[in-house]
Protein backbone atom coordinates (compact mmCIF):
# COMPACT_ATOMS: atom_id res chain seq x y z
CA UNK A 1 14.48 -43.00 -29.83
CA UNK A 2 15.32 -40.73 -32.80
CA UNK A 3 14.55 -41.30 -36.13
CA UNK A 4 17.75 -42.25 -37.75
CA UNK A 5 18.00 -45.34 -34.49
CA UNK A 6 14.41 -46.57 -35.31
CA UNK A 7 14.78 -47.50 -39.16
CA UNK A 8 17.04 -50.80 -40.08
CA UNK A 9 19.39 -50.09 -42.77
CA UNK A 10 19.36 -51.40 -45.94
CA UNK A 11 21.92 -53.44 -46.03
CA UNK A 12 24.30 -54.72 -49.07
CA UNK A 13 22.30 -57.97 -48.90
CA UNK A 14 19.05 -56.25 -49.19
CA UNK A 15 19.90 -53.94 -52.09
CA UNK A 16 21.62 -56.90 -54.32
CA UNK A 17 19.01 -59.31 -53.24
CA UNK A 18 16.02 -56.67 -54.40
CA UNK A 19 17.83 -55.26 -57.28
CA UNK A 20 18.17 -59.08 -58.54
CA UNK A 21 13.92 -59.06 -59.04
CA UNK A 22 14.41 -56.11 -61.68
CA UNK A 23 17.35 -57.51 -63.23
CA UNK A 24 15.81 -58.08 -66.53
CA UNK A 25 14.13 -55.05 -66.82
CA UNK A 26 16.94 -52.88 -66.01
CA UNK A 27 18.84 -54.72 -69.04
CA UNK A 28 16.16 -53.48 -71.71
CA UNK A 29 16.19 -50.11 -69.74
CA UNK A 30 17.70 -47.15 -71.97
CA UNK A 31 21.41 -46.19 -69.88
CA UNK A 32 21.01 -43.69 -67.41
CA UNK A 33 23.05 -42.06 -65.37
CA UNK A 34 22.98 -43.36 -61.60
CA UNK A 35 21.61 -40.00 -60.31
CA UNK A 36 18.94 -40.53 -62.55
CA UNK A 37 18.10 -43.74 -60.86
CA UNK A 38 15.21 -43.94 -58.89
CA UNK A 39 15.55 -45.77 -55.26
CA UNK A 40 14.92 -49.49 -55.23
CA UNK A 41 11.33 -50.34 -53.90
CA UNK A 42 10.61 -51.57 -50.71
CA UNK A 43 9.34 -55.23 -50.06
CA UNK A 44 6.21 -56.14 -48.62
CA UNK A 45 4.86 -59.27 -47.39
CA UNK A 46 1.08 -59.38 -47.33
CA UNK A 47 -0.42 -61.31 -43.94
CA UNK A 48 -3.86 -62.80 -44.87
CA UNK A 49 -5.23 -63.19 -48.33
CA UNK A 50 -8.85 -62.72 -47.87
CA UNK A 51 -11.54 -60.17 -50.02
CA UNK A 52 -9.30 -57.02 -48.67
CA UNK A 53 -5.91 -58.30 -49.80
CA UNK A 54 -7.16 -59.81 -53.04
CA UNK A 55 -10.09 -57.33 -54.03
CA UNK A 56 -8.06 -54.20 -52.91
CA UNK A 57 -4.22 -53.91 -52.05
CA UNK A 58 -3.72 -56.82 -54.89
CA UNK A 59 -4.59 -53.73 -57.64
CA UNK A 60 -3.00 -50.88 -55.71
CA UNK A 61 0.36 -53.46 -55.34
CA UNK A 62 0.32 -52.92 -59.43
CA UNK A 63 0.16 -49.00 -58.88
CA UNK A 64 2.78 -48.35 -56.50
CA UNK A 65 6.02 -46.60 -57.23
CA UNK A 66 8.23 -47.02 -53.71
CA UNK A 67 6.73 -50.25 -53.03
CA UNK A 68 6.35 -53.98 -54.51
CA UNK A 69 5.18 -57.27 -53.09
CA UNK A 70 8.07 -59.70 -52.30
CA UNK A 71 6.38 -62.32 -50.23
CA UNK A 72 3.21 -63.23 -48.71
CA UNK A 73 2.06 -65.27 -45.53
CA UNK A 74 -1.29 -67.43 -45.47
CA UNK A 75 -2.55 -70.00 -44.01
CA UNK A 76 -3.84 -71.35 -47.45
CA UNK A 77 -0.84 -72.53 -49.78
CA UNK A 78 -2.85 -72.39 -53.12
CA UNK A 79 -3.11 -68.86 -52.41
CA UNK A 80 0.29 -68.14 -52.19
CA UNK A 81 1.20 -69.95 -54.95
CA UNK A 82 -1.26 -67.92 -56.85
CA UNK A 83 -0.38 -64.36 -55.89
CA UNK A 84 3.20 -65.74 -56.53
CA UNK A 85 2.88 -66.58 -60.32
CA UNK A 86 0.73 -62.72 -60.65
CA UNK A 87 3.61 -61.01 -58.79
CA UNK A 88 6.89 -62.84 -59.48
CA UNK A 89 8.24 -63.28 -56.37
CA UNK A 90 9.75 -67.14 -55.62
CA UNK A 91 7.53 -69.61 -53.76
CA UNK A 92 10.28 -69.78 -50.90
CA UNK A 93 8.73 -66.08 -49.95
CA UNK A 94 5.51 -68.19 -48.96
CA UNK A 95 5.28 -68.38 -45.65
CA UNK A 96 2.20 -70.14 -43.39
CA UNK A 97 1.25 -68.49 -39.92
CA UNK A 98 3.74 -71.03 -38.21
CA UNK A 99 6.67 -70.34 -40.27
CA UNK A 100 6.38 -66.98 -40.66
CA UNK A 101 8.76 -65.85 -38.11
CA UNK A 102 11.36 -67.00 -40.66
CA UNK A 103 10.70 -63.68 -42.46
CA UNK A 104 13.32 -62.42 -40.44
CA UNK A 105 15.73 -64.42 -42.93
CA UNK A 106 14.37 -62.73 -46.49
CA UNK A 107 16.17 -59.35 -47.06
CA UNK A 108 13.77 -58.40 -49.78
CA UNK A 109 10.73 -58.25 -46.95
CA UNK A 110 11.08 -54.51 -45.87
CA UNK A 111 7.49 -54.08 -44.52
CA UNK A 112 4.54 -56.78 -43.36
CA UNK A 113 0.71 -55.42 -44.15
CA UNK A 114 -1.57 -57.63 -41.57
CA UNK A 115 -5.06 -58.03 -43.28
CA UNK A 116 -6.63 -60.55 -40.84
CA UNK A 117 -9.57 -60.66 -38.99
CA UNK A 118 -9.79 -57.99 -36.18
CA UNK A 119 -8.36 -60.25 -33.39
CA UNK A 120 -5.71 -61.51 -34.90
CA UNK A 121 -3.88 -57.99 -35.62
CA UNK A 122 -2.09 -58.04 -32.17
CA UNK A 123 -0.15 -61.19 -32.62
CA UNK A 124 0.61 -61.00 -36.38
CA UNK A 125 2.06 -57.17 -35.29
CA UNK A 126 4.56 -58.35 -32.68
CA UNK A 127 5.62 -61.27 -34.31
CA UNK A 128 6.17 -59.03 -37.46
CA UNK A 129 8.08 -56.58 -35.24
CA UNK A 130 10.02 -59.29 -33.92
CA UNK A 131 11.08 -60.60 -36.97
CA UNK A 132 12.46 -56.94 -37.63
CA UNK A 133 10.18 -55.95 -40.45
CA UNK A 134 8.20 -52.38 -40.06
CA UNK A 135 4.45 -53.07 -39.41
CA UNK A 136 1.25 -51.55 -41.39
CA UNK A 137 -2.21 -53.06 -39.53
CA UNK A 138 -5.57 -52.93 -41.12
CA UNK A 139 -8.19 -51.34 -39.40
CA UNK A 140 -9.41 -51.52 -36.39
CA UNK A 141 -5.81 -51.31 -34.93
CA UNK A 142 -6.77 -54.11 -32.50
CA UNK A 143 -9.89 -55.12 -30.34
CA UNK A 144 -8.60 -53.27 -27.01
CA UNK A 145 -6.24 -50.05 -25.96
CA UNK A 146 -4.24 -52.68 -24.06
CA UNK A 147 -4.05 -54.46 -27.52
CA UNK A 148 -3.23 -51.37 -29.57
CA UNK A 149 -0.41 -50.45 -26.59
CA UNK A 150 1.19 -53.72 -26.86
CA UNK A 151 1.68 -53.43 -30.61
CA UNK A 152 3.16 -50.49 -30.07
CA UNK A 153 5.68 -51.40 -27.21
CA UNK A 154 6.78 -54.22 -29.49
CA UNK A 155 7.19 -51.87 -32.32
CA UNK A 156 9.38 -49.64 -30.52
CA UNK A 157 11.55 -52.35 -29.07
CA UNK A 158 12.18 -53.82 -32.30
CA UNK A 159 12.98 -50.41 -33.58
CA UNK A 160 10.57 -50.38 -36.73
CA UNK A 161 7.74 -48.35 -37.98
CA UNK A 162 4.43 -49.27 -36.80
CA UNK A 163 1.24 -47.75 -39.25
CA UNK A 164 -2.53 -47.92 -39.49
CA UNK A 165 -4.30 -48.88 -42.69
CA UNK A 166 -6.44 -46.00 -42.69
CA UNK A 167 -7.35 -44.94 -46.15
CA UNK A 168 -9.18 -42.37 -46.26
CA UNK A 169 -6.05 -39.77 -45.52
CA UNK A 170 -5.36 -40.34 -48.96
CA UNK A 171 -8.27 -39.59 -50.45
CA UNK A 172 -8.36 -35.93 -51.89
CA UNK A 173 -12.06 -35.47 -51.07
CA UNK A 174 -10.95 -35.69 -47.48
CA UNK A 175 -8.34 -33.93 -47.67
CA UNK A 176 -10.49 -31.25 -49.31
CA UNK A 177 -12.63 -31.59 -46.28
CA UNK A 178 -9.54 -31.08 -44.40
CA UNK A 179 -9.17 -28.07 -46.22
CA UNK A 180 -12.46 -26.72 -46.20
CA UNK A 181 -12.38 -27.07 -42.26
CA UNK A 182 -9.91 -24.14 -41.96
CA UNK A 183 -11.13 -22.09 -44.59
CA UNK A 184 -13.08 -18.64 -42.65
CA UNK A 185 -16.02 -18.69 -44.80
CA UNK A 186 -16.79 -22.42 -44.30
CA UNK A 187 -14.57 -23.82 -41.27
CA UNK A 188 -14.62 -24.98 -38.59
CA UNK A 189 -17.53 -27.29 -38.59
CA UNK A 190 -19.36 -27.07 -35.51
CA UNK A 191 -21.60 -30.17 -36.30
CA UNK A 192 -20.79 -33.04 -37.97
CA UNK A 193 -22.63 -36.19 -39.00
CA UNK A 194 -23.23 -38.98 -40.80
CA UNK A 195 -22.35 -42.94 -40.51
CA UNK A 196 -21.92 -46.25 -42.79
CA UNK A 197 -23.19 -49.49 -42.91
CA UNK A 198 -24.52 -52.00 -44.96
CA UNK A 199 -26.86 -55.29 -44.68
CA UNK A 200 -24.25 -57.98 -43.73
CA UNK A 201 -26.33 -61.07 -45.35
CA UNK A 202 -23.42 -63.82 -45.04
CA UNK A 203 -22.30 -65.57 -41.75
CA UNK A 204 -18.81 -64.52 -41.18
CA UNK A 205 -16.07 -63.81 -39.06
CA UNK A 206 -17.41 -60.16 -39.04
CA UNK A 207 -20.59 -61.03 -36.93
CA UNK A 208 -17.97 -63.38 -34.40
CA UNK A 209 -17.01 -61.21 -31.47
CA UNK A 210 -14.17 -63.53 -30.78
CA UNK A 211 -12.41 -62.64 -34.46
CA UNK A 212 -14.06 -59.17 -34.81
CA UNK A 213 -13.75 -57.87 -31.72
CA UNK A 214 -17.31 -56.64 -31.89
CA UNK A 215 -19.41 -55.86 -34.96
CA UNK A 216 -19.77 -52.63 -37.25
CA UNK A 217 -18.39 -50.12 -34.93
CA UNK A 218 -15.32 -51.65 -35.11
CA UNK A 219 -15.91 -52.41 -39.18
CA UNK A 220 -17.02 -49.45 -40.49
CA UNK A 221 -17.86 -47.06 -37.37
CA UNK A 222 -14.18 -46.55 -37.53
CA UNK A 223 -14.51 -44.83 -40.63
CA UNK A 224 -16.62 -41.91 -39.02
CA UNK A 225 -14.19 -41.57 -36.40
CA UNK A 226 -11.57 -41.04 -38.55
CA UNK A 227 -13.38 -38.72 -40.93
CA UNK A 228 -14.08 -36.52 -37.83
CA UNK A 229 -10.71 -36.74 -37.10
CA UNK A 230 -9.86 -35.36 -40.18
CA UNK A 231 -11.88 -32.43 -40.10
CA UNK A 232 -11.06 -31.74 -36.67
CA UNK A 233 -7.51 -31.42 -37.21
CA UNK A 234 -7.02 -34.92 -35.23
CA UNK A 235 -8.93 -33.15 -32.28
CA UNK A 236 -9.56 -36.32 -29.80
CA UNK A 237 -13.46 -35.90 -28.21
CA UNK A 238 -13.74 -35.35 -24.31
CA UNK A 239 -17.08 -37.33 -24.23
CA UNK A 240 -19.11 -39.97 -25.73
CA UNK A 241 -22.40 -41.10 -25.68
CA UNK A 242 -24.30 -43.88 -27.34
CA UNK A 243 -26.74 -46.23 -27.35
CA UNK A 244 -27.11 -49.78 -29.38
CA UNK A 245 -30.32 -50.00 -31.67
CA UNK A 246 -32.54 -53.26 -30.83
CA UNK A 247 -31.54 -55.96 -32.90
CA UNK A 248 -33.84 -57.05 -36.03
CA UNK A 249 -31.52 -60.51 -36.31
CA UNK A 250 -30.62 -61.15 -33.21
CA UNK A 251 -30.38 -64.60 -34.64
CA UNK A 252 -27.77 -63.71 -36.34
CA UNK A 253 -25.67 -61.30 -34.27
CA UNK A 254 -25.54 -63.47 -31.33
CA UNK A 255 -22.68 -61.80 -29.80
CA UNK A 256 -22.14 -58.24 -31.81
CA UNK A 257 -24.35 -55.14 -32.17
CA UNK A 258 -26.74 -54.99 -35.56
CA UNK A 259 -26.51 -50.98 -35.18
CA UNK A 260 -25.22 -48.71 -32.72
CA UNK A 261 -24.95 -44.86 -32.96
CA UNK A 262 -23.32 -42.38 -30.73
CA UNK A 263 -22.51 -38.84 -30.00
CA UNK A 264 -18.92 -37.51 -29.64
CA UNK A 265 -18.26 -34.05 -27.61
CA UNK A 266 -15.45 -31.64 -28.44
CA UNK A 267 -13.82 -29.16 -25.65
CA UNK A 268 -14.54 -26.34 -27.95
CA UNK A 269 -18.35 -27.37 -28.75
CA UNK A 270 -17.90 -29.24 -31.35
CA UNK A 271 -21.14 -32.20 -31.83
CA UNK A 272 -20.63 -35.26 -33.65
CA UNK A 273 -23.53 -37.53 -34.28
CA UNK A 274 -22.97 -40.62 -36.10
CA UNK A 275 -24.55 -44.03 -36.82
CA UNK A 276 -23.33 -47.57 -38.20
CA UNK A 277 -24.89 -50.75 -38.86
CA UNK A 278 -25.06 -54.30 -40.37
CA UNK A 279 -28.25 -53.93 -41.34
CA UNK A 280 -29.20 -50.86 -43.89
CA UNK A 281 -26.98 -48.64 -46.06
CA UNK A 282 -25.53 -45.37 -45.11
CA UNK A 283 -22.85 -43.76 -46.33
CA UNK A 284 -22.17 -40.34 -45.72
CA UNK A 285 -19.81 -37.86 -44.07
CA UNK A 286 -21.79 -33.67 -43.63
CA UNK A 287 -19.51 -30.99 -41.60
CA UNK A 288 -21.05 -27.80 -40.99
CA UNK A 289 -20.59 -24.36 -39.04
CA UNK A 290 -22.65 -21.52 -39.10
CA UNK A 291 -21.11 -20.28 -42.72
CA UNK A 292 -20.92 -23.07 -44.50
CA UNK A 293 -21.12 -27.04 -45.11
CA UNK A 294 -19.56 -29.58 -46.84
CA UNK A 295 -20.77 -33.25 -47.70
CA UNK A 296 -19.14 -36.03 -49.06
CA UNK A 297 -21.74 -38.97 -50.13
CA UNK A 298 -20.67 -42.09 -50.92
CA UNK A 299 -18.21 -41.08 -48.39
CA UNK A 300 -16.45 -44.40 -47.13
CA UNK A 301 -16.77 -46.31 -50.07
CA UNK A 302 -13.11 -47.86 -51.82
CA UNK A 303 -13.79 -45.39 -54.64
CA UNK A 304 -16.80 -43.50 -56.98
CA UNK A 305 -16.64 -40.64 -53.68
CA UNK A 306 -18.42 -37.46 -54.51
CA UNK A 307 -18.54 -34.26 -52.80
CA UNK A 308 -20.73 -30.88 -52.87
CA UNK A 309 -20.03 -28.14 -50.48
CA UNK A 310 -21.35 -24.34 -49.40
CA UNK A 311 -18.61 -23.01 -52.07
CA UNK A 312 -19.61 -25.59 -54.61
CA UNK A 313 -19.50 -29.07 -55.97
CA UNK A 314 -16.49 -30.89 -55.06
CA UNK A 315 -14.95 -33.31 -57.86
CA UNK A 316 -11.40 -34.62 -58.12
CA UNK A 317 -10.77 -36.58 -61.74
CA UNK A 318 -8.98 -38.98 -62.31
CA UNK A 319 -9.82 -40.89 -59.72
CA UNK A 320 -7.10 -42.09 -57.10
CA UNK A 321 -6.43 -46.04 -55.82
CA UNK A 322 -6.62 -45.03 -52.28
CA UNK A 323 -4.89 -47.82 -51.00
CA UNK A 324 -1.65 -47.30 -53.49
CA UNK A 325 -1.52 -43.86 -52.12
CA UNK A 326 -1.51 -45.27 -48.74
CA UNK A 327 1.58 -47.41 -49.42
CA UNK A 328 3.24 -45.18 -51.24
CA UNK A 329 3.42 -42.89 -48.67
CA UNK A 330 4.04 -45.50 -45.52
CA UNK A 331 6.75 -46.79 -47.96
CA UNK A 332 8.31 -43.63 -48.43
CA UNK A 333 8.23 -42.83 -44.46
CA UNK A 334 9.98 -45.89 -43.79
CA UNK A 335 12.82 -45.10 -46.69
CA UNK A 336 13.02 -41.75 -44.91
CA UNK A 337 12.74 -42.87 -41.13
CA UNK A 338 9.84 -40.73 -40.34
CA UNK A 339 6.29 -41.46 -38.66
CA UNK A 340 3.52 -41.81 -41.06
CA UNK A 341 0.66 -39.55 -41.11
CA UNK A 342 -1.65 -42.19 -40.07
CA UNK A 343 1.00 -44.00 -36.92
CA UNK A 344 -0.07 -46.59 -34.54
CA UNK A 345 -1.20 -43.66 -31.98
CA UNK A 346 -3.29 -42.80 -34.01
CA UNK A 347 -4.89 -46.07 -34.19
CA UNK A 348 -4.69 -46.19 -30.24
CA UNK A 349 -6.79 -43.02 -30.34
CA UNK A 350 -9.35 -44.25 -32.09
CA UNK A 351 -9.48 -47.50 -30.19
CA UNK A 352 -10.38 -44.95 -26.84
CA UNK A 353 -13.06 -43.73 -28.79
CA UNK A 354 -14.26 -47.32 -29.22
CA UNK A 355 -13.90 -48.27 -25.83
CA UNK A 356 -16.30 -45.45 -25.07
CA UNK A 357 -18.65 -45.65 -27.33
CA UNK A 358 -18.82 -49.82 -26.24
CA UNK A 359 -18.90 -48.41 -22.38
CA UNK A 360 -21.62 -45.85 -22.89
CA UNK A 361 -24.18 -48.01 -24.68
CA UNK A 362 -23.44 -51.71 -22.28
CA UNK A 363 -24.64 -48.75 -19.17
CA UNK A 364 -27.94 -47.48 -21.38
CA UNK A 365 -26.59 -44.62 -22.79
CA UNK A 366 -24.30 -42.71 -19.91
CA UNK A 367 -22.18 -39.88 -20.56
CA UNK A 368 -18.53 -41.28 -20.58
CA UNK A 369 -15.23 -38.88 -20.28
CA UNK A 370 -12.19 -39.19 -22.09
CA UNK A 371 -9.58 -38.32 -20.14
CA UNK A 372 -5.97 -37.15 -21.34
């Protein structure tokens, strides 16, 4: 499938029907010349309106410059009512779980974000796909590999894009990390460490295996996989091991680790030892080799990252909305029918590593090989 086969078009319909949601402002709008014109934004339909989708792509949605939102889908009406008074779009673009495969009907809906719980990604995905909209997933991709390869053969068959909402690949401190990594006299880090986690306090879907999928590996032990990832140049490990920590409220996660850490191998050497939990605060990414170091701490955190390194501090001002970078750029991939940096393979990778890490500390710690 090339590139040019696996984007819809936009269509006459589309463009009129988006262009009619600027048509005021393009009326005060000094005469240009239609070179000068910038291409119409995207639409996006945000799945689940929970403390991501409010606290964090709600902001970045007033940041973006290829994208705008155009519809949402909840199961709460109020909700969509709301976010459609802040944003402007008409209350016909609400659309509940059950109705949302007419989506497939609104040519102003380019793109669906899924933002609900962990075991839910998997069916909101294909049923986006099917209704012919491209697909960006919040993190973890899904709760399995079989999961993560069944959003992806839907994907594919529907012919749209299929991304992961992994943030911090547009964030410069990684990408100075990135950066650092190949540089002689500090790269490449032969140990690498670190973890987050915080004290979950609140009973929640987080601490439910059957919405989470399991607890803060797949939460925020995601995040250290993907920051080793980044300073790897996306190398996958060849074996994990790990071990869960004995719970302190086992009261309260009944069904999902409290803390787990693990140990990821690399074919060329490479150690990476990380750690994430419910209960205590850590939050911090350190890459070293035998020249040099860098360390990003808060590392995982939405925003307020800072960085110090072997060649210096590390500082990036003003700071960046991490998530409007991330739909800028998925926005502009779609426009341009290429993969995203951050595609649903990638989100299948890390979902491996997962599986691993899960296998390795249910049989006390074994060695387990990733193969291929």
């Amino acid at each position: 499938m090339n590139s040019a086969e696996s984007v819809p078009a936009l269509t006459r319909r589309t463009f009129i029907s988006r262009a009619a949601l600027g048509t005021a402002a393009v009326a005060f709008a000094p005469q240009v010349g239609a070179a000068e014109l910038p291409p119409p934004k995207l639409g996006i339909a945000i799945l689940g309106l929970g403390g991501y989708a409010s606290g964090q792509l709600a902001p970045a949605l007033k940041l973006t410059q290829n994208v705008q939102i155009t519809g949402v889908i909840t199961g709460t009406p109020e909700k969509g009512r709301n976010w459609s008074q802040v944003f402007g779009f008409p209350e016909k673009a609400i659309y509940s779980y059950d109705t949302m495969a007419r989506i497939a009907d609104n040519p102003t809906i380019d793109l669906v974000y899924v933002v609900t719980p962990n075991a839910l990604h998997c069916e909101h995905v294909i049923a986006a796909a099917k209704a012919g909209k491209h697909v960006i997933t919040e993190k973890p991709m899904g709760i399995s590999v079989a999961e993560c390869d069944a959003m992806i053969a839907a994907c594919r068959a529907a012919k749209v894009k299929l991304s992961v909402g992994y943030r911090l690949h547009f964030d410069p401190y990684f990408a100075e990390v990135a950066r650092l990594a190949k540089e002689k006299d500090v790269g490449p880090f032969k140990k690498m460490s670190g973890g987050f986690g915080f004290t979950l306090s609140q009973p929640q879907w987080r601490a439910e295996k059957k919405l989470a999928g399991g607890g803060p590996l797949m939460d925020l032990g995601i995040y250290s996989i993907q920051a080793a990832g980044i300073a790897t140049g996306e190398a996958v490990p060849v074996a994990i091991t790990a071990k869960e920590q004995p719970k302190k409220r086992p009261e309260f996660f009944k069904d999902v680790e409290e803390t787990i850490e693990w140990m990821m191998e690399y074919a060329d050497g490479t150690r990476a030892d990380f750690i994430t939990s419910y209960n205590g605060g850590i939050n911090r990414f350190r890459g070293e080799s035998d020249k040099g170091w860098v360390q990003i701490e808060p590392a995982f955190s939405y925003n307020g990252l800072q960085g110090d390194s072997s060649k210096g501090k590390i500082s990036f001002e003003p700071a960046v909305n991490q998530q409007a970078r991330q739909l800028d750029h998925i926005a502009q991939c779609v426009r341009e029918g290429r993969e995203s940096d951050v595609p649903g393979e990638m989100g299948r990778r890390d979902m491996i590593i997962v599986e691993a890490i899960y296998t390795s500390a249910a049989q006390g710690g074994k060695r387990i090989e990733i193969k291929g």
